[in-house]
N, C-alpha and C. Protein backbone atom coordinates (compact mmCIF):
# COMPACT_ATOMS: atom_id res chain seq x y z
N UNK A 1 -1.15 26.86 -4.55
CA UNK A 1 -0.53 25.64 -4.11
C UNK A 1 -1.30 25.07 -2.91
N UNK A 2 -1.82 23.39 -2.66
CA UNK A 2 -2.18 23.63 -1.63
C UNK A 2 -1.49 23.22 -0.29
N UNK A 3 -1.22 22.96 0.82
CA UNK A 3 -1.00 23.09 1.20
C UNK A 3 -1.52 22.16 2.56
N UNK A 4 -0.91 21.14 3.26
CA UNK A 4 -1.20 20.37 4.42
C UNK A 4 -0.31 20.64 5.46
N UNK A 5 -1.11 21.36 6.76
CA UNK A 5 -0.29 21.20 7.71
C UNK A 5 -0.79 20.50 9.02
N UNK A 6 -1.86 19.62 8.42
CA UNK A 6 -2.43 18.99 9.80
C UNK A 6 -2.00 17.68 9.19
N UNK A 7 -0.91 16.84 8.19
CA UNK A 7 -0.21 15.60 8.07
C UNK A 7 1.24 15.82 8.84
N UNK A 8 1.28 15.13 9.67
CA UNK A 8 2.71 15.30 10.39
C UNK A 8 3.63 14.19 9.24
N UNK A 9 4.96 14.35 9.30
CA UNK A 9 5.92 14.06 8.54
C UNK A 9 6.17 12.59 8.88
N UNK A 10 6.14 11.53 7.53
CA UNK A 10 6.14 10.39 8.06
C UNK A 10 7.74 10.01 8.66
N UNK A 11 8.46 10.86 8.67
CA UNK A 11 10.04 10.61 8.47
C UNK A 11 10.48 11.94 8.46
N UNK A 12 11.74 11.92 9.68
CA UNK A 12 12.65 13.34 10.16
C UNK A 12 13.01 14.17 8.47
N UNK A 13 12.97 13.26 7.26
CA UNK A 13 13.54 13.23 6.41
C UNK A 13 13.25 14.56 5.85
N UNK A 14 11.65 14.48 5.75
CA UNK A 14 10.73 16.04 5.12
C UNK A 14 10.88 17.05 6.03
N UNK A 15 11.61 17.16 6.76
CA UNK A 15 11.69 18.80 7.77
C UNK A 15 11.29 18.90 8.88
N UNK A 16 11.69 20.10 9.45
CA UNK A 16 10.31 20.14 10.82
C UNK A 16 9.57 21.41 10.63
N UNK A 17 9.18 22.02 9.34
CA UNK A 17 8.31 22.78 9.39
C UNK A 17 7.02 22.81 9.09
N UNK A 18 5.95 22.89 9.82
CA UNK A 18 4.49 22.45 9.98
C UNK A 18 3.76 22.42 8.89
N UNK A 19 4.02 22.91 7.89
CA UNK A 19 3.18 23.34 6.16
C UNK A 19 4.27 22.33 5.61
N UNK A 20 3.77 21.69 4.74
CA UNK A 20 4.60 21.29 3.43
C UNK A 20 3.93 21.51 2.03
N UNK A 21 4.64 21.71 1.69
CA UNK A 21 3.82 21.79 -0.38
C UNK A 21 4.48 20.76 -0.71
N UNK A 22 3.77 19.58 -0.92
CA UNK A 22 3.91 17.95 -1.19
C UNK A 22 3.71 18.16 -3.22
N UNK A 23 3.82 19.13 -3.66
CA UNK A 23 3.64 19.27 -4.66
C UNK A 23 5.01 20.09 -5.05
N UNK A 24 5.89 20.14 -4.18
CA UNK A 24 6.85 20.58 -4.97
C UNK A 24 8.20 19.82 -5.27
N UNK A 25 8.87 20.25 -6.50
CA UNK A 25 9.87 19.41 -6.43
C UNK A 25 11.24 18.56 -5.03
N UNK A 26 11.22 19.70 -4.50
CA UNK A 26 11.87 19.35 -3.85
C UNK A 26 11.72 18.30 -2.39
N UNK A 27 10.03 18.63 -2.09
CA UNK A 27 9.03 18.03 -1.43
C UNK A 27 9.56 16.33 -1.71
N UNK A 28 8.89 16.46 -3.27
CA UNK A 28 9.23 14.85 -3.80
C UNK A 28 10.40 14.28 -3.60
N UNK A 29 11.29 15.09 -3.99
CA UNK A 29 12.68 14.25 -3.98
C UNK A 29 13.02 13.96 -2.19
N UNK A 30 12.32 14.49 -1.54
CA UNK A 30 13.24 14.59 -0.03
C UNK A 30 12.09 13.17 0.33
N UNK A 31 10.56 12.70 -0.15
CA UNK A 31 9.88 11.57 -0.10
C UNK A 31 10.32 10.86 -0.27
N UNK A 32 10.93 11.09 -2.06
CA UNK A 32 11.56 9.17 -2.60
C UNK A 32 12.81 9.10 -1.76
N UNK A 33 13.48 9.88 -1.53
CA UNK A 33 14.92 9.80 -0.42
C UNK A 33 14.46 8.50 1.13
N UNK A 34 13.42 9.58 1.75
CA UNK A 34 12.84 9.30 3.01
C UNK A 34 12.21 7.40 2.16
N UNK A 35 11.51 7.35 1.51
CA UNK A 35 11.22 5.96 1.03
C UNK A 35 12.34 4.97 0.78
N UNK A 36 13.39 5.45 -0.22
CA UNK A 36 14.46 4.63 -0.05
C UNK A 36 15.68 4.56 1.21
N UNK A 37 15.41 5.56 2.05
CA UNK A 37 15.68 5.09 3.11
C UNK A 37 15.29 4.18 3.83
N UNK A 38 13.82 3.73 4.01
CA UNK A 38 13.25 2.73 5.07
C UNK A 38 13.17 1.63 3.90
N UNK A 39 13.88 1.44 2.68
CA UNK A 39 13.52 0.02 1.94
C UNK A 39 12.26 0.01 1.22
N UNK A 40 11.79 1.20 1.07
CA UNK A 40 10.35 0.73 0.01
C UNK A 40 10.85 0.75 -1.10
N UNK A 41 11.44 1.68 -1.90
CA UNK A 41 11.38 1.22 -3.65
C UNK A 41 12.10 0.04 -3.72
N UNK A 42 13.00 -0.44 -3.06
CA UNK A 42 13.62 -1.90 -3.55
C UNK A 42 12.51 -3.11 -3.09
N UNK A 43 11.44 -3.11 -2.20
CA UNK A 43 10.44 -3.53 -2.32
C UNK A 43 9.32 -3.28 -3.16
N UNK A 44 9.30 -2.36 -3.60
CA UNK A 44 8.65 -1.92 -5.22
C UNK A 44 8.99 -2.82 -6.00
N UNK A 45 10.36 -2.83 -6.06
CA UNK A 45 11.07 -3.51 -7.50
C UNK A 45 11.08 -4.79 -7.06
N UNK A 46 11.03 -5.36 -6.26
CA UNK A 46 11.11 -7.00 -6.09
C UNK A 46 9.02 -7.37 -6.49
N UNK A 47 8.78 -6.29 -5.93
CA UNK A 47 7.00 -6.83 -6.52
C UNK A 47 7.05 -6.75 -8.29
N UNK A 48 7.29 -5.62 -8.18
CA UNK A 48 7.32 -5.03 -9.62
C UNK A 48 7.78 -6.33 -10.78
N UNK A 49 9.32 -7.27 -10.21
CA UNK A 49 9.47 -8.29 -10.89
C UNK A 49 8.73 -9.38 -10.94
N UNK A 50 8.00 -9.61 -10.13
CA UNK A 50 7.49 -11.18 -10.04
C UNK A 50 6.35 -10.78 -11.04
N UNK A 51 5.91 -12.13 -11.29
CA UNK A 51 4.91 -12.28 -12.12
C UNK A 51 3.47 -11.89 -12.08
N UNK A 52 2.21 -11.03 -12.55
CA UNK A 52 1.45 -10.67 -12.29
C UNK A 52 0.34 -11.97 -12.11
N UNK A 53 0.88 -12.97 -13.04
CA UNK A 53 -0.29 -14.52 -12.29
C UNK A 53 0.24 -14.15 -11.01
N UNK A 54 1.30 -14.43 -10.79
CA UNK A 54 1.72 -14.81 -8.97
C UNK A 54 1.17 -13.48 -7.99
N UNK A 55 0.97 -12.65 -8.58
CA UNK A 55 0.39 -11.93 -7.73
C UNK A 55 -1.18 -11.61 -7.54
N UNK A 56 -1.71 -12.11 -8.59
CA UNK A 56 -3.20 -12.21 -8.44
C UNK A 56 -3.49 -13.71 -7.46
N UNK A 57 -2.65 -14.38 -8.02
CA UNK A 57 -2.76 -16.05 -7.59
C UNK A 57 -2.63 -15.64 -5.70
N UNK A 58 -1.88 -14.78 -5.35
CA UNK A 58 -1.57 -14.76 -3.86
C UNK A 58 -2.80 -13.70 -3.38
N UNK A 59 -3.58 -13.08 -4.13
CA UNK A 59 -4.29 -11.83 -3.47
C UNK A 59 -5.70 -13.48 -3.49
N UNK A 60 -5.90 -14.38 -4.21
CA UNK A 60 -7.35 -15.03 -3.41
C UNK A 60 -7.54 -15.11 -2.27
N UNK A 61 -6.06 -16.20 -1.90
CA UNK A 61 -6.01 -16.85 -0.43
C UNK A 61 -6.51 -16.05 0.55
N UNK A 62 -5.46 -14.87 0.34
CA UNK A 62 -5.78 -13.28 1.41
C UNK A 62 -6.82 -13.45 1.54
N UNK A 63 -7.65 -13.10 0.17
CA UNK A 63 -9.33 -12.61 0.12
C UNK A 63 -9.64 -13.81 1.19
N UNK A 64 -9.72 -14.97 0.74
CA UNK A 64 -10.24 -15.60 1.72
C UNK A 64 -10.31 -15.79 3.25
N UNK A 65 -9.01 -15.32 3.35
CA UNK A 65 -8.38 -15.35 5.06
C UNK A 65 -9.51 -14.34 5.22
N UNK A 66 -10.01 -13.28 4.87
CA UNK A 66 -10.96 -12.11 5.44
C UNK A 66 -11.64 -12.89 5.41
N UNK A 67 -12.62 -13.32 4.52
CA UNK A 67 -13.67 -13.64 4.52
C UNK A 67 -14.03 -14.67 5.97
N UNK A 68 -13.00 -15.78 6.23
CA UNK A 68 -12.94 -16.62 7.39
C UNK A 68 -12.58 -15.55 8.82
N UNK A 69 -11.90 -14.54 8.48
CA UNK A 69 -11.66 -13.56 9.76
C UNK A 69 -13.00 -12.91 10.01
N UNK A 70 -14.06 -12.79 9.55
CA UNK A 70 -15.18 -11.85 9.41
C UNK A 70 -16.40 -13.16 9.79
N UNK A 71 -16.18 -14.34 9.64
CA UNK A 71 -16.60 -15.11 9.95
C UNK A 71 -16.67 -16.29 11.18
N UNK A 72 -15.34 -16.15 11.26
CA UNK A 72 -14.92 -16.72 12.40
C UNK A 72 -14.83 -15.87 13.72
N UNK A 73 -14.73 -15.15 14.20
CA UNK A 73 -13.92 -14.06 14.96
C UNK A 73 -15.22 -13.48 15.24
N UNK A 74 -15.85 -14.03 16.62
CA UNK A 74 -17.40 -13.39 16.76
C UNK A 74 -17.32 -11.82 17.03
N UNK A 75 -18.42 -11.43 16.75
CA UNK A 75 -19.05 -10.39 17.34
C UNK A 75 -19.85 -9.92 18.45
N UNK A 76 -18.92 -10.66 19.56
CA UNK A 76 -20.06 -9.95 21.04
C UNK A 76 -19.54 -8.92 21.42
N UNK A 77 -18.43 -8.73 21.26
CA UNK A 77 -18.28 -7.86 22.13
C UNK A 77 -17.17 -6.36 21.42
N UNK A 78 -17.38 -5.15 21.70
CA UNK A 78 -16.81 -4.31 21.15
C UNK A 78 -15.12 -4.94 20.94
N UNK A 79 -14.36 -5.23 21.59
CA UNK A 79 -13.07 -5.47 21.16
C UNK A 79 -12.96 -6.74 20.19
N UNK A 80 -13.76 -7.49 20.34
CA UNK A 80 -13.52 -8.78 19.28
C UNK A 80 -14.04 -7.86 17.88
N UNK A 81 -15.21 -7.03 17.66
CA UNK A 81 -15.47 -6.19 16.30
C UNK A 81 -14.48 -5.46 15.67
N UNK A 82 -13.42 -4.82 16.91
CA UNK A 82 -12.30 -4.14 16.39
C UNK A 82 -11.27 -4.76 16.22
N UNK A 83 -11.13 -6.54 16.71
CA UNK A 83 -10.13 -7.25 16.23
C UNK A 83 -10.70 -7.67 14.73
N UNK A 84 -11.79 -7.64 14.63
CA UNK A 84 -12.45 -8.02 12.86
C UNK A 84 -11.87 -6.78 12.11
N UNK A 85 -12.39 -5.90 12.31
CA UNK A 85 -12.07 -4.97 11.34
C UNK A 85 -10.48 -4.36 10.98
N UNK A 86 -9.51 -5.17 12.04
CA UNK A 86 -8.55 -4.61 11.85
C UNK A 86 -7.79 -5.52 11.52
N UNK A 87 -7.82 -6.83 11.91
CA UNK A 87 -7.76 -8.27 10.70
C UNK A 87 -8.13 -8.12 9.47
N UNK A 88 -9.68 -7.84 9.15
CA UNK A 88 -10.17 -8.10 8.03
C UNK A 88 -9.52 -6.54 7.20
N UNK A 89 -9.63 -5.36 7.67
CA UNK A 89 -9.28 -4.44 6.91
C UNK A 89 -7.40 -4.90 6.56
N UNK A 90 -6.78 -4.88 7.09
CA UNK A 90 -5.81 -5.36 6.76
C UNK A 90 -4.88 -5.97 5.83
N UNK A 91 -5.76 -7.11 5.50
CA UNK A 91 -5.82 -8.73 4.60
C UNK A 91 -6.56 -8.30 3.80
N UNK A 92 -7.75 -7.12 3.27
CA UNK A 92 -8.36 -6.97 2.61
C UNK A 92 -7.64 -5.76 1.43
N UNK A 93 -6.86 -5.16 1.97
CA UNK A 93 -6.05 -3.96 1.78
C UNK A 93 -4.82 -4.53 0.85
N UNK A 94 -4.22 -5.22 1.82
CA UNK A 94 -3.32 -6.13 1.32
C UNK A 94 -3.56 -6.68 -0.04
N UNK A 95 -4.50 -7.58 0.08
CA UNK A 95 -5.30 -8.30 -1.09
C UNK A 95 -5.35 -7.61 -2.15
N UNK A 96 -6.23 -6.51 -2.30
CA UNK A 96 -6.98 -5.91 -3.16
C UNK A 96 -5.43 -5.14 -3.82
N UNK A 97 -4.48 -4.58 -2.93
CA UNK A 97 -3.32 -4.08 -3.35
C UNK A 97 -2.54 -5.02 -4.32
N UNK A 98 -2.34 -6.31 -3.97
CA UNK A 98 -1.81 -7.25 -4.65
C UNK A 98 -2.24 -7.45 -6.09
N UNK A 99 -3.57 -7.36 -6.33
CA UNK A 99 -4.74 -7.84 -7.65
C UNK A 99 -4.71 -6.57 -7.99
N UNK A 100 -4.68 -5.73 -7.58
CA UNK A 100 -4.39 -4.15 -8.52
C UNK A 100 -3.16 -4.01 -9.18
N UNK A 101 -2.00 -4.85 -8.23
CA UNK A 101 -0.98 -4.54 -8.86
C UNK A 101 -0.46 -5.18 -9.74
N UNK A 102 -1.25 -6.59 -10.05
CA UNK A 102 -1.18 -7.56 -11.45
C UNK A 102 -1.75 -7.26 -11.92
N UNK A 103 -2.94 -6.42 -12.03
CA UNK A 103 -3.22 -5.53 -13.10
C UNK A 103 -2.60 -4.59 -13.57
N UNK A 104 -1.83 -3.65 -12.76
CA UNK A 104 -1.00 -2.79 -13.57
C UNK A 104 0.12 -3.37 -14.03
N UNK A 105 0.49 -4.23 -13.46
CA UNK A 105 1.78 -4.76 -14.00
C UNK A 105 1.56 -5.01 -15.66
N UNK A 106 0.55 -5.89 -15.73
CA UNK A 106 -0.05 -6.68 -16.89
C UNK A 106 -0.21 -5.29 -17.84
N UNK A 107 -0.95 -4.07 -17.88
CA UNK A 107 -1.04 -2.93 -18.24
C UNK A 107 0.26 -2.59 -19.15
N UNK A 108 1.09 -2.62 -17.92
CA UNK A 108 2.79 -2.22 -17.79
C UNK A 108 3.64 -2.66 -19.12
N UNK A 109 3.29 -4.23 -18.70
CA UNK A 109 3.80 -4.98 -20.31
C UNK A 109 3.13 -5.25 -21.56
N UNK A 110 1.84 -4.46 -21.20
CA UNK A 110 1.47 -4.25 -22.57
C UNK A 110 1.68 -3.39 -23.29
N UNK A 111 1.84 -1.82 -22.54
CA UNK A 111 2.49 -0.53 -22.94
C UNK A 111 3.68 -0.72 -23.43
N UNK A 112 4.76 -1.59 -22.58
CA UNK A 112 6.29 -1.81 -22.98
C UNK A 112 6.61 -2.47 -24.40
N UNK A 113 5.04 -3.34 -24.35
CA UNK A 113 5.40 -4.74 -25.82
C UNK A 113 4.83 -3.69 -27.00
N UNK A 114 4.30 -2.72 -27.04
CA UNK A 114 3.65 -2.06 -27.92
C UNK A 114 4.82 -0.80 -28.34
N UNK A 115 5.50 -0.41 -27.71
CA UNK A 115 6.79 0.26 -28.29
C UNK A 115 7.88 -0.60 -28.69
């Protein structure tokens, strides 16, 4: 089994003991708990519904906001580079998450229309 004990617990939810086996059942269930506690799967499911155009359609703009953050936002000086990269990583993350996920979606209803 393996075994992480240098990830601290994102949430009181998983325990306080320093090892976890994130591979075990019970591991999981005490995650999706700790997740639907702070509101992520019902934010799952509100992405999950909308339309995969609308979600590719919203990951350009993003793309673009980087591209103008990486462009705009000079580079003299060490803290303006780490305001780029943490703008641009961001919006880029975001983005790319969005257009992955109208792809799986799209995936999703093709698997569903085929049964």
């Amino acid at each position: 089994m393996l075994r992480y004990g240098i990830i601290p617990p994102l949430c009181t939810c998983l325990g306080s003991h320093p090892t976890y086996d994130y591979f075990s059942t019970t591991s999981c269930l005490r995650l999706l708990n700790c997740a639907e506690d702070l509101g992520l799967l019902s934010l799952l499911e509100n992405v999950s519904s909308t339309s995969p155009a609308a979600l590719a359609s919203a990951s350009l703009p993003i793309f673009l906001v980087v591209v103008v953050a990486v462009v705009m936002i000079s580079d003299d000086s060490d803290g303006l580079v780490a305001l780029q990269v943490v703008v641009a990583g961001a919006l880029g993350v975001g983005s790319v998450g969005l257009f992955i996920g109208s792809v799986v979606s799209v995936v999703l209803d093709g698997l569903q229309g085929a049964n």
